[in-house]
PDB file of N, CA and C in Angstrom:
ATOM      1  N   UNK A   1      -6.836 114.128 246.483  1.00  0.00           N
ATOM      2  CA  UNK A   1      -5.743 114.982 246.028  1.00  0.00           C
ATOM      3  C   UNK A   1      -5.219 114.439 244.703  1.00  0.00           C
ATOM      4  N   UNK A   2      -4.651 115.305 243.899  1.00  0.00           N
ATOM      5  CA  UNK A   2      -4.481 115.003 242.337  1.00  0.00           C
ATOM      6  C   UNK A   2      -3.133 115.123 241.983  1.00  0.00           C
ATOM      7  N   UNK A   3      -1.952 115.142 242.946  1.00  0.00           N
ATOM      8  CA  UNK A   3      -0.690 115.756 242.811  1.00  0.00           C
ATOM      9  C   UNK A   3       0.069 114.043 243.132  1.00  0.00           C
ATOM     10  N   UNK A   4       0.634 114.196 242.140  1.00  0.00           N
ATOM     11  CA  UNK A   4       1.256 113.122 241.982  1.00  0.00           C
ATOM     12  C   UNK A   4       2.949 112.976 242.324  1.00  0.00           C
ATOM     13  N   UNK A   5       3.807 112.052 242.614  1.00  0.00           N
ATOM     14  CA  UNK A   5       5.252 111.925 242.348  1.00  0.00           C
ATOM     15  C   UNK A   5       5.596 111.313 240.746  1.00  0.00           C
ATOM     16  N   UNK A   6       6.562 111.661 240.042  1.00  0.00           N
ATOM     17  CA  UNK A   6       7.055 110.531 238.695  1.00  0.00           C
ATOM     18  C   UNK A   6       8.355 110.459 239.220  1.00  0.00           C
ATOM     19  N   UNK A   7       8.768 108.999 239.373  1.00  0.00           N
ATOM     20  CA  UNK A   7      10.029 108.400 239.386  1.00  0.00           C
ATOM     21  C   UNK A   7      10.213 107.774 238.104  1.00  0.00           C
ATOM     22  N   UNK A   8      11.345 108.458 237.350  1.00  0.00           N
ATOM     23  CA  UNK A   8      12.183 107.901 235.891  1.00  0.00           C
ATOM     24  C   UNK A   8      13.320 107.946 236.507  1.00  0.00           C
ATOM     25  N   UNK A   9      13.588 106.317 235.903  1.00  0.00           N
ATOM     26  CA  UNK A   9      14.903 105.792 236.413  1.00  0.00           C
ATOM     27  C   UNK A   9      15.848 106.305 235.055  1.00  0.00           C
ATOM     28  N   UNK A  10      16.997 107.283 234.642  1.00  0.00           N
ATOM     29  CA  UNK A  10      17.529 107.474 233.819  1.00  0.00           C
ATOM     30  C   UNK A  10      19.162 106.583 233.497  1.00  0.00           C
ATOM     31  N   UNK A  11      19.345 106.455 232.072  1.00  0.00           N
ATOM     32  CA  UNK A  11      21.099 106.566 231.942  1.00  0.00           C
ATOM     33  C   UNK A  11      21.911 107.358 232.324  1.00  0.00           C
ATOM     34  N   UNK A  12      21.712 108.267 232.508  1.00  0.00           N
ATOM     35  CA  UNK A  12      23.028 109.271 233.509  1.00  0.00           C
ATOM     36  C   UNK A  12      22.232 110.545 233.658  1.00  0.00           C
ATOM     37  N   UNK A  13      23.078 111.389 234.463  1.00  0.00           N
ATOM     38  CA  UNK A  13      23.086 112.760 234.898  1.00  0.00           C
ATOM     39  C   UNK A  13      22.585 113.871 233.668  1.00  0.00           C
ATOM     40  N   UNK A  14      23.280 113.488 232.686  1.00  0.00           N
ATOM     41  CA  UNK A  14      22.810 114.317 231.081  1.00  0.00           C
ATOM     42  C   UNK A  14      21.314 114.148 231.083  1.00  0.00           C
ATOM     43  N   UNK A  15      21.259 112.706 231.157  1.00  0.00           N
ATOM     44  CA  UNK A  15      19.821 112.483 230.554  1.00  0.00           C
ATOM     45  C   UNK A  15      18.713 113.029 231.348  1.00  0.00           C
ATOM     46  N   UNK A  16      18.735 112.982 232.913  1.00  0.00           N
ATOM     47  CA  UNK A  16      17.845 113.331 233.765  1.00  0.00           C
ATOM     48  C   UNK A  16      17.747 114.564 233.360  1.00  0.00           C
ATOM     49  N   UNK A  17      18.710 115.490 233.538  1.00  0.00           N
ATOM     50  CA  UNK A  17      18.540 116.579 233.472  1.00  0.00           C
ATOM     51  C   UNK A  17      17.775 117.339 231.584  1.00  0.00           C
ATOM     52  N   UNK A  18      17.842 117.100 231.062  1.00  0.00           N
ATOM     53  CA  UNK A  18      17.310 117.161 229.532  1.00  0.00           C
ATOM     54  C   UNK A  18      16.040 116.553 229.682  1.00  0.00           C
ATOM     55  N   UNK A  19      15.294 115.654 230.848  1.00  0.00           N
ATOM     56  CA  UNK A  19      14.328 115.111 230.990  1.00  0.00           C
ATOM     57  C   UNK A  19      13.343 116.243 231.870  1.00  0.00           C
ATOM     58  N   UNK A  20      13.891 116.573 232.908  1.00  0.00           N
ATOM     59  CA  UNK A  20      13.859 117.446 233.986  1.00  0.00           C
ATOM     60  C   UNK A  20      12.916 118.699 233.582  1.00  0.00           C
ATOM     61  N   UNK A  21      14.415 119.105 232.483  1.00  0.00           N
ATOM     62  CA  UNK A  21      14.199 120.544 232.089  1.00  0.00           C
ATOM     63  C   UNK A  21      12.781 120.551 230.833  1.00  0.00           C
ATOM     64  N   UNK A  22      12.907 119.757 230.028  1.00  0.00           N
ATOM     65  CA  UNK A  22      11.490 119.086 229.094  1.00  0.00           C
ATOM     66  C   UNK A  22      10.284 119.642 230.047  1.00  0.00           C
ATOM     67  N   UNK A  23       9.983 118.665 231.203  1.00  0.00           N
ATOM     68  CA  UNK A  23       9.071 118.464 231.493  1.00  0.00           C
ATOM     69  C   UNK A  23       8.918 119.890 232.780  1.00  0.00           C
ATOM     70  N   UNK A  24       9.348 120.469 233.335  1.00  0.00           N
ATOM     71  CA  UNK A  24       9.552 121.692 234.043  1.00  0.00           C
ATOM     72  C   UNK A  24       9.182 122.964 232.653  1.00  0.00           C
ATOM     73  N   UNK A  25       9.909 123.126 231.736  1.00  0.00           N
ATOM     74  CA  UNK A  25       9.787 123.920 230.939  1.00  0.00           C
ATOM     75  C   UNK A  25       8.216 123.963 230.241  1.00  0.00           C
ATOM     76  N   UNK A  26       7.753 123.065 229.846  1.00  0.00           N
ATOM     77  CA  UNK A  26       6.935 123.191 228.991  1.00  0.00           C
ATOM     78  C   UNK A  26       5.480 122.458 230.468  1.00  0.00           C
ATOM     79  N   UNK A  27       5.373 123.048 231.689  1.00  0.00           N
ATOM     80  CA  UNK A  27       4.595 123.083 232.407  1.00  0.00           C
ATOM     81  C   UNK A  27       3.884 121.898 232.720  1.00  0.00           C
ATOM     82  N   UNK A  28       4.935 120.470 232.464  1.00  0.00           N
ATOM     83  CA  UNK A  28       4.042 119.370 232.777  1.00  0.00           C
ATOM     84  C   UNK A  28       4.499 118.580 234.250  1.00  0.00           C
ATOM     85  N   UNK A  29       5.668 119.280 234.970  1.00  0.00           N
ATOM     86  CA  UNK A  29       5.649 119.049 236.293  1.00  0.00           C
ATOM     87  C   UNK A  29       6.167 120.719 236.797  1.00  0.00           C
ATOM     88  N   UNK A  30       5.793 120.929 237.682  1.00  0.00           N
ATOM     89  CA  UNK A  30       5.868 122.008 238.553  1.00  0.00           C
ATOM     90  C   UNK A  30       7.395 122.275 239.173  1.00  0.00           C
ATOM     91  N   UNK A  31       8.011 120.947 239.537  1.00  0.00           N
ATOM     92  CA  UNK A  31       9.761 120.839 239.869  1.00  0.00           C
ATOM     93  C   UNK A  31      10.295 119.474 239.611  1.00  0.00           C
ATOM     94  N   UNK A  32      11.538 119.074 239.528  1.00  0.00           N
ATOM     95  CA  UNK A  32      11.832 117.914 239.356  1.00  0.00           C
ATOM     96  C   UNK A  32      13.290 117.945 240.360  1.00  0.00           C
ATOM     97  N   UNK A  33      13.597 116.503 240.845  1.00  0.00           N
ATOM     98  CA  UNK A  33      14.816 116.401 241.510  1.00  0.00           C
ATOM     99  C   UNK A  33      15.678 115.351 240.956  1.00  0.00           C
ATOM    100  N   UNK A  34      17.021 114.940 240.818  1.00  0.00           N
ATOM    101  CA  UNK A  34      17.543 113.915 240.615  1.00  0.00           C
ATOM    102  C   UNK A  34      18.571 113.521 241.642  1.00  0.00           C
ATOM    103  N   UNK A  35      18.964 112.092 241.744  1.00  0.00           N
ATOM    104  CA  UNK A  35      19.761 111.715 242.575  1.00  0.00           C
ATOM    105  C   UNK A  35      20.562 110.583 242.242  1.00  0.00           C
ATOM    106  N   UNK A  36      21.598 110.254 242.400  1.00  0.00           N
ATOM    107  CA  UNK A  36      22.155 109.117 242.040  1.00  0.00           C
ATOM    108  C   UNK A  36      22.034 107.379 242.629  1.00  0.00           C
ATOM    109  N   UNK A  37      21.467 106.650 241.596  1.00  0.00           N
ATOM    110  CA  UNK A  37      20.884 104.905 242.163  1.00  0.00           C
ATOM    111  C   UNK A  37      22.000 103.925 241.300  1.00  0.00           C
ATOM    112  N   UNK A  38      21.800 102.991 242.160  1.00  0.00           N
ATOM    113  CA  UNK A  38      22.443 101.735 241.891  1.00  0.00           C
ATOM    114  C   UNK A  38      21.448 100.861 241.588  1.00  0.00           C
ATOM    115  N   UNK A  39      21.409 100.103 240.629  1.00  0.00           N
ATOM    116  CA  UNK A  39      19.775  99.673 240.170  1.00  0.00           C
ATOM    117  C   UNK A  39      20.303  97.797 239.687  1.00  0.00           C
ATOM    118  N   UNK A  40      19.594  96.711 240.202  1.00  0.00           N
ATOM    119  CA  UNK A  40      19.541  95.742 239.733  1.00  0.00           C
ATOM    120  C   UNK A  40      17.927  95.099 239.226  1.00  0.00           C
ATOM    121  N   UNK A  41      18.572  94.224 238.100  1.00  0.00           N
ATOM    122  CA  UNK A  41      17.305  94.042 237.366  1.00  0.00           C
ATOM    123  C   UNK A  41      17.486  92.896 235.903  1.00  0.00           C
ATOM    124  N   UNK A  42      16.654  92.213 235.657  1.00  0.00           N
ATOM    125  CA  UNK A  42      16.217  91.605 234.689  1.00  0.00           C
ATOM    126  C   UNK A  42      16.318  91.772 233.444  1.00  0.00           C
ATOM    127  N   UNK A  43      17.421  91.868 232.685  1.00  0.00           N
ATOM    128  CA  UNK A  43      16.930  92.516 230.775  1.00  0.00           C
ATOM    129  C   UNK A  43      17.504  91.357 229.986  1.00  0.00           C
ATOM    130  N   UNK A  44      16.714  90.864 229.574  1.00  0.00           N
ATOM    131  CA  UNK A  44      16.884  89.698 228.255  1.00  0.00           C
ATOM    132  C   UNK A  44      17.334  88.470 229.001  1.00  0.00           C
ATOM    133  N   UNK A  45      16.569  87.917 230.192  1.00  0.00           N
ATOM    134  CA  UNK A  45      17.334  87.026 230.556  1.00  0.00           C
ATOM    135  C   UNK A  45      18.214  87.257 231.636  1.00  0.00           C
ATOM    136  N   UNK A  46      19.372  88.571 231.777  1.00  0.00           N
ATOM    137  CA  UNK A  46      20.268  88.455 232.348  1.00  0.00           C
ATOM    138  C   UNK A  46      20.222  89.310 233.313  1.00  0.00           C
ATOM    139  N   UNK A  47      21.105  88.931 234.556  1.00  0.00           N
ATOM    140  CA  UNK A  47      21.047  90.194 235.573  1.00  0.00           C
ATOM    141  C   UNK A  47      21.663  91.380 235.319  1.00  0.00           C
ATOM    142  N   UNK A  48      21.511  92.122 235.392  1.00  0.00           N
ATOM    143  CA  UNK A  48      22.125  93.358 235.102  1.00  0.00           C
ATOM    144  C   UNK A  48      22.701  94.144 236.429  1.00  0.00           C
ATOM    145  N   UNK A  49      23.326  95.429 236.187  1.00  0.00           N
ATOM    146  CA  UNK A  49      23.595  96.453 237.519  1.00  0.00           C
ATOM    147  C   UNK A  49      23.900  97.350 237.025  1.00  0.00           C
ATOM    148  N   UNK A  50      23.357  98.511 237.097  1.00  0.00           N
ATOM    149  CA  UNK A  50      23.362  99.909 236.287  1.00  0.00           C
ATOM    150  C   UNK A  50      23.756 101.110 237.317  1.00  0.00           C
ATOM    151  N   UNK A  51      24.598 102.037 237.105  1.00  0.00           N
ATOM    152  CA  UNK A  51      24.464 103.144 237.760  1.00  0.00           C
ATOM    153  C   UNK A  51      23.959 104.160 236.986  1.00  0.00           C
ATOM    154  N   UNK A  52      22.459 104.797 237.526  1.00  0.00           N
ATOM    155  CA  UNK A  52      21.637 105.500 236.753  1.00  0.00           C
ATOM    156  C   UNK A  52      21.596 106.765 238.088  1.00  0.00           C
ATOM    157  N   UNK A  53      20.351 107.628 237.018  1.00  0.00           N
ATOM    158  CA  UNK A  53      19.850 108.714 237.702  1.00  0.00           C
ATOM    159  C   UNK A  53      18.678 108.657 238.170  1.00  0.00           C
ATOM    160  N   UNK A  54      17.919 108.596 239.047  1.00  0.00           N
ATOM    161  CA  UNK A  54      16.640 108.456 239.259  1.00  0.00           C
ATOM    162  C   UNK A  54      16.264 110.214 239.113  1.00  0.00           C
ATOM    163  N   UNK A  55      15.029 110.475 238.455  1.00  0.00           N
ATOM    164  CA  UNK A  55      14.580 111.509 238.443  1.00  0.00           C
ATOM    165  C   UNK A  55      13.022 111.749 239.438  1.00  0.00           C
ATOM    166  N   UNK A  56      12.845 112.468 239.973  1.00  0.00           N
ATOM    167  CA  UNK A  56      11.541 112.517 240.773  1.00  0.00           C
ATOM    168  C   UNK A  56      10.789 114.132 239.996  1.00  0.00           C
ATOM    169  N   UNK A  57       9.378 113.975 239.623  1.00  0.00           N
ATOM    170  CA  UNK A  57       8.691 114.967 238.987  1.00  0.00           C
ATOM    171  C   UNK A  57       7.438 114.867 240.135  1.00  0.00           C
ATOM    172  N   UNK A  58       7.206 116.523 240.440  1.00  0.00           N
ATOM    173  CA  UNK A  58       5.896 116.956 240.990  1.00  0.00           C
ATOM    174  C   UNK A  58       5.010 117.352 240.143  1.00  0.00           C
ATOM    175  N   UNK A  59       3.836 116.372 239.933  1.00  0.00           N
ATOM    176  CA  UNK A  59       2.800 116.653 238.637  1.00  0.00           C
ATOM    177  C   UNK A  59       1.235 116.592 239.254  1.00  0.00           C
ATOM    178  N   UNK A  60       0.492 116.773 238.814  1.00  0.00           N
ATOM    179  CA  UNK A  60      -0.864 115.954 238.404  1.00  0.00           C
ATOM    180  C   UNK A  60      -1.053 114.656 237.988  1.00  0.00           C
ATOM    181  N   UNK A  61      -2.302 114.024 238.130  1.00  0.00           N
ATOM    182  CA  UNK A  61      -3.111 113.173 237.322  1.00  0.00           C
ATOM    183  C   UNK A  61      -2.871 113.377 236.000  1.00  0.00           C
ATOM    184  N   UNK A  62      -3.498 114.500 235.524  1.00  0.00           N
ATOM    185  CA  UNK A  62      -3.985 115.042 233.952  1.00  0.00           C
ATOM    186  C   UNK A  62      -3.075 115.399 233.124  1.00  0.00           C
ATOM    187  N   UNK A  63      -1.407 115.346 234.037  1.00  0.00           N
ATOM    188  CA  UNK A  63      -0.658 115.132 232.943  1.00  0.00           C
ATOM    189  C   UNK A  63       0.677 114.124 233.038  1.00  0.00           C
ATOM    190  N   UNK A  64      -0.020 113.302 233.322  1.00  0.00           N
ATOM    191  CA  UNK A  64       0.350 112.103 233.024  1.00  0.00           C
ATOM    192  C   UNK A  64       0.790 111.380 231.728  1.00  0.00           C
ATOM    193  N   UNK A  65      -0.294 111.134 231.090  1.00  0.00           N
ATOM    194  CA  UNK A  65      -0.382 111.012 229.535  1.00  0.00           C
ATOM    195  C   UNK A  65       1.139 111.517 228.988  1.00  0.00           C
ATOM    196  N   UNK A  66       0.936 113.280 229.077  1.00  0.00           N
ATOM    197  CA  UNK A  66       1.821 114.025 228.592  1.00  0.00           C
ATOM    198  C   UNK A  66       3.501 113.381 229.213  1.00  0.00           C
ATOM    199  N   UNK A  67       3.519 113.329 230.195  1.00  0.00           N
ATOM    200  CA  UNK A  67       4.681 113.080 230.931  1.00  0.00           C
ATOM    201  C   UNK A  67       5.026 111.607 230.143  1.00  0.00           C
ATOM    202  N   UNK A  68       4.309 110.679 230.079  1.00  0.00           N
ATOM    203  CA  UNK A  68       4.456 109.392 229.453  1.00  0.00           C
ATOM    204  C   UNK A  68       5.086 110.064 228.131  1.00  0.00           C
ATOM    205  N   UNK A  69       4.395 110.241 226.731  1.00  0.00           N
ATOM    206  CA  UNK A  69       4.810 110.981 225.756  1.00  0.00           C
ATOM    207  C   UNK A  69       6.224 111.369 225.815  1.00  0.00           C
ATOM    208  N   UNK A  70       6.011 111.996 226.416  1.00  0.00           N
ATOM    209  CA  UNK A  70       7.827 113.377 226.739  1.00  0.00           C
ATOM    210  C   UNK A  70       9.190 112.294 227.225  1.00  0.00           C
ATOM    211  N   UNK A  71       8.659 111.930 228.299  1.00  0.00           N
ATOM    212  CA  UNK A  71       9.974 110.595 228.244  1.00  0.00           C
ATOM    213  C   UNK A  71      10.044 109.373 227.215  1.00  0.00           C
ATOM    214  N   UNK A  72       9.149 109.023 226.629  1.00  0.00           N
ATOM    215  CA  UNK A  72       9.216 108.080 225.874  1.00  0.00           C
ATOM    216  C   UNK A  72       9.818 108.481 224.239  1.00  0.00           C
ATOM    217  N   UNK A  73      10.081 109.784 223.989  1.00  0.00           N
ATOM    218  CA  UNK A  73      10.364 110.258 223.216  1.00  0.00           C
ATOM    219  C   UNK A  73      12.125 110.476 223.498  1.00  0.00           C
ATOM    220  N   UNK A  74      12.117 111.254 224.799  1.00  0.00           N
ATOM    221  CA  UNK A  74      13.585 111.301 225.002  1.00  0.00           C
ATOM    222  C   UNK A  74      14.327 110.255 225.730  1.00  0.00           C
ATOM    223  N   UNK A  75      13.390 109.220 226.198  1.00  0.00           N
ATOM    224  CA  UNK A  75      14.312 108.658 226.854  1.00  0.00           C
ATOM    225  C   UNK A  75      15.500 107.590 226.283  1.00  0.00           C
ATOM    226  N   UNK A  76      16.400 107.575 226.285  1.00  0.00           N
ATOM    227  CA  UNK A  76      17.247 106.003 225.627  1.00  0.00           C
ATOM    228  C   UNK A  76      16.713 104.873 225.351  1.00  0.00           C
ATOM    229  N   UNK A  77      16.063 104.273 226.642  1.00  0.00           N
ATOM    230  CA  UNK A  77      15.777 103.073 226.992  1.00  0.00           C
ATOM    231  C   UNK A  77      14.797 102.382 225.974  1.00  0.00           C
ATOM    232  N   UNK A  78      14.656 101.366 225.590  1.00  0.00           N
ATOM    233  CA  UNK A  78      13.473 100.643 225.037  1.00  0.00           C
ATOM    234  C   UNK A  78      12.234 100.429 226.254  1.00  0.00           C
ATOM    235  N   UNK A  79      12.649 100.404 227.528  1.00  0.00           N
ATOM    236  CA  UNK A  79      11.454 100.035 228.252  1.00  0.00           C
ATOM    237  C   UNK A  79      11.590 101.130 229.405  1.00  0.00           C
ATOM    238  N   UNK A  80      11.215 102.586 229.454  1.00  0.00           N
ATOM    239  CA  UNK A  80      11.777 103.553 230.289  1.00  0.00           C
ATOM    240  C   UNK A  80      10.499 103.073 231.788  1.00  0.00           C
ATOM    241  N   UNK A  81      11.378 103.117 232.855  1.00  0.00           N
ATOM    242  CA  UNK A  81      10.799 103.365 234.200  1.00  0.00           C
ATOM    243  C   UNK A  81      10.401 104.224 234.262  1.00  0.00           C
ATOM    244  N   UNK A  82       8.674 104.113 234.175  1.00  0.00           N
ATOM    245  CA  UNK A  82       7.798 105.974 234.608  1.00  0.00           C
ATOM    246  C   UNK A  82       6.637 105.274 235.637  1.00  0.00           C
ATOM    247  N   UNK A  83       6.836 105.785 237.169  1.00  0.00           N
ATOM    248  CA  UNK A  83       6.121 105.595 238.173  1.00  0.00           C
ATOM    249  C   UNK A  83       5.218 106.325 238.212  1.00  0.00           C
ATOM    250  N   UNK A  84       3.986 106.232 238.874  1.00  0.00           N
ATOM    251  CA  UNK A  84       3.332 107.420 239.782  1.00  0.00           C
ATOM    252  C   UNK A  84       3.164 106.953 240.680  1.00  0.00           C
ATOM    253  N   UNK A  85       3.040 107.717 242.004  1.00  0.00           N
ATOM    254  CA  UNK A  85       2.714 107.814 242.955  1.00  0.00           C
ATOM    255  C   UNK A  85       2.356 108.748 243.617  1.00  0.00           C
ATOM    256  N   UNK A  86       1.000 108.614 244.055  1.00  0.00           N
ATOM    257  CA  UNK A  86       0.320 109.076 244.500  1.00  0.00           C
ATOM    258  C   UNK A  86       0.378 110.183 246.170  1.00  0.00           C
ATOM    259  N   UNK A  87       0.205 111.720 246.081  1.00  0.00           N
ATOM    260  CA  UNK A  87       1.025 112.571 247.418  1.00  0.00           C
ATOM    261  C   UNK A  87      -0.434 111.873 248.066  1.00  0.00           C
ATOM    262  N   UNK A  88      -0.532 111.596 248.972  1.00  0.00           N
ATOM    263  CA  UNK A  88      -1.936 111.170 250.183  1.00  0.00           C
ATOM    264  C   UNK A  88      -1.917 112.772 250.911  1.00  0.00           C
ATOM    265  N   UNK A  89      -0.688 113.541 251.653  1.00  0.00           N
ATOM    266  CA  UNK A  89      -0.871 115.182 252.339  1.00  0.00           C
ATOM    267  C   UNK A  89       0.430 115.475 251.663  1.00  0.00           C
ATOM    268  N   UNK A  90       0.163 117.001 251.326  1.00  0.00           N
ATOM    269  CA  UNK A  90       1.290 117.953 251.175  1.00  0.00           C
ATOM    270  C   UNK A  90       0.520 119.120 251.696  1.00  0.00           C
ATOM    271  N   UNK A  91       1.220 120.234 252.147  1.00  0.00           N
ATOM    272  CA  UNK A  91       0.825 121.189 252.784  1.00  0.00           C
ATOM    273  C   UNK A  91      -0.081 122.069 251.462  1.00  0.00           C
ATOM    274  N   UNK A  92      -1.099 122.951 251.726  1.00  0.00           N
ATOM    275  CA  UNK A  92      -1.861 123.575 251.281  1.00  0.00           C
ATOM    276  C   UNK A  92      -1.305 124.405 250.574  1.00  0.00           C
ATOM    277  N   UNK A  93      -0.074 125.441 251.028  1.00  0.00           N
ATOM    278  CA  UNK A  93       0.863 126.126 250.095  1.00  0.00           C
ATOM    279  C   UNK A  93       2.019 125.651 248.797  1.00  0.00           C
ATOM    280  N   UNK A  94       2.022 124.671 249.207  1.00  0.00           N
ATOM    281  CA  UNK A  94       2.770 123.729 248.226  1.00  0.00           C
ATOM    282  C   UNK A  94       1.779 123.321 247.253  1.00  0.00           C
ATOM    283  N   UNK A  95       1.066 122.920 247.620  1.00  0.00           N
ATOM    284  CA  UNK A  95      -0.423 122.288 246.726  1.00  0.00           C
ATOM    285  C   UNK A  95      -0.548 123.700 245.828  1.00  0.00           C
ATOM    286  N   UNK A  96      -0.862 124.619 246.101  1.00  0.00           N
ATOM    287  CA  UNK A  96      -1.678 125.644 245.602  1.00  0.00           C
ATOM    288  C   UNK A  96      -0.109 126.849 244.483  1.00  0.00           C
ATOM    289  N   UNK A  97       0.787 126.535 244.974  1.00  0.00           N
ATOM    290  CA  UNK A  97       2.075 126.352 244.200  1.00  0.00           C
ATOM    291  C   UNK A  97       2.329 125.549 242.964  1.00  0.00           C
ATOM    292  N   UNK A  98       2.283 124.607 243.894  1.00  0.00           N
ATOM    293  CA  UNK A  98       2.017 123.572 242.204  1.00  0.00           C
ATOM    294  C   UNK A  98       0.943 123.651 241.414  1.00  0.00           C
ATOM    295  N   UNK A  99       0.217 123.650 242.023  1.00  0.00           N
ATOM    296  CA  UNK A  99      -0.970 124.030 240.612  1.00  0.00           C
ATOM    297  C   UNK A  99      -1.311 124.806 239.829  1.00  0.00           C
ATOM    298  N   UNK A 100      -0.769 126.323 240.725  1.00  0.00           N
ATOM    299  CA  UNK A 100      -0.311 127.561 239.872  1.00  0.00           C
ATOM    300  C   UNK A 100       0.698 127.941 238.783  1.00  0.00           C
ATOM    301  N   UNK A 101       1.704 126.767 238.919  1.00  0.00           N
ATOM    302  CA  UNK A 101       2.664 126.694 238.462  1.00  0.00           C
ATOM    303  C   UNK A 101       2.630 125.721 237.325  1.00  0.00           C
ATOM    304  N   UNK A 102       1.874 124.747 237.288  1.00  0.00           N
ATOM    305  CA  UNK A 102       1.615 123.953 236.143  1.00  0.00           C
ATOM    306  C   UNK A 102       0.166 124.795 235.291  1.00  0.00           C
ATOM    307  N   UNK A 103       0.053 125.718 235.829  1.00  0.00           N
ATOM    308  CA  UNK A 103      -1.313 126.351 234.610  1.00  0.00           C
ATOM    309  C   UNK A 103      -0.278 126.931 233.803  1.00  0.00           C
ATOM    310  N   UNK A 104       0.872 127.889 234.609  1.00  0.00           N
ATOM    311  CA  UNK A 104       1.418 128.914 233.324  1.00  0.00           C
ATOM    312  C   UNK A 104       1.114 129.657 233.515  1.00  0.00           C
TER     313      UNK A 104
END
């Protein structure tokens, strides 16, 4: 199966959503969700604690690349969080949804 998850960890609610709509609009994830995280972590040495947006994108493999590109362009960050992970089952109608939906 070729349908992927993207988790981008964002700076706020603005940003997810301007990320969201990017990548939904111009057919490089099929839907996107956001939710609100509490995030600890490592930057320059120091601990940090951020309240961010995590964004979740339903994509492909093949546009990946693209998805990399598109956040790295909008995102704030110098080092933006872009996951994949891999769906192992999603139902056949969902599958065939998304893929219809990322042709256009």
């Amino acid at each position: 199966m070729d349908i992927v998850t993207v988790s981008i960890a964002c700076a706020n609610g603005h940003q997810a959503q301007e990320i969201a709509q990017h990548l939904v609009e111009n057919r490089l994830a099929a839907c996107a969700q956001t939710h609100s995280i509490r995030s600890t972590y490592i930057w320059q040495d120091a601990m940090e604690f951020s309240a961010e947006v995590m964004l979740t994108a339903k994509t492909v493999t093949a546009k990946l690349p693209q998805i990399e590109a598109a956040v790295v362009a909008l995102h704030s960050y110098d080092v933006p969080e872009i996951l994949a992970q891999p769906v192992t089952w999603c139902s056949e109608s969902y599958a065939a949804w998304l893929h219809e939906t990322l042709k256009g």
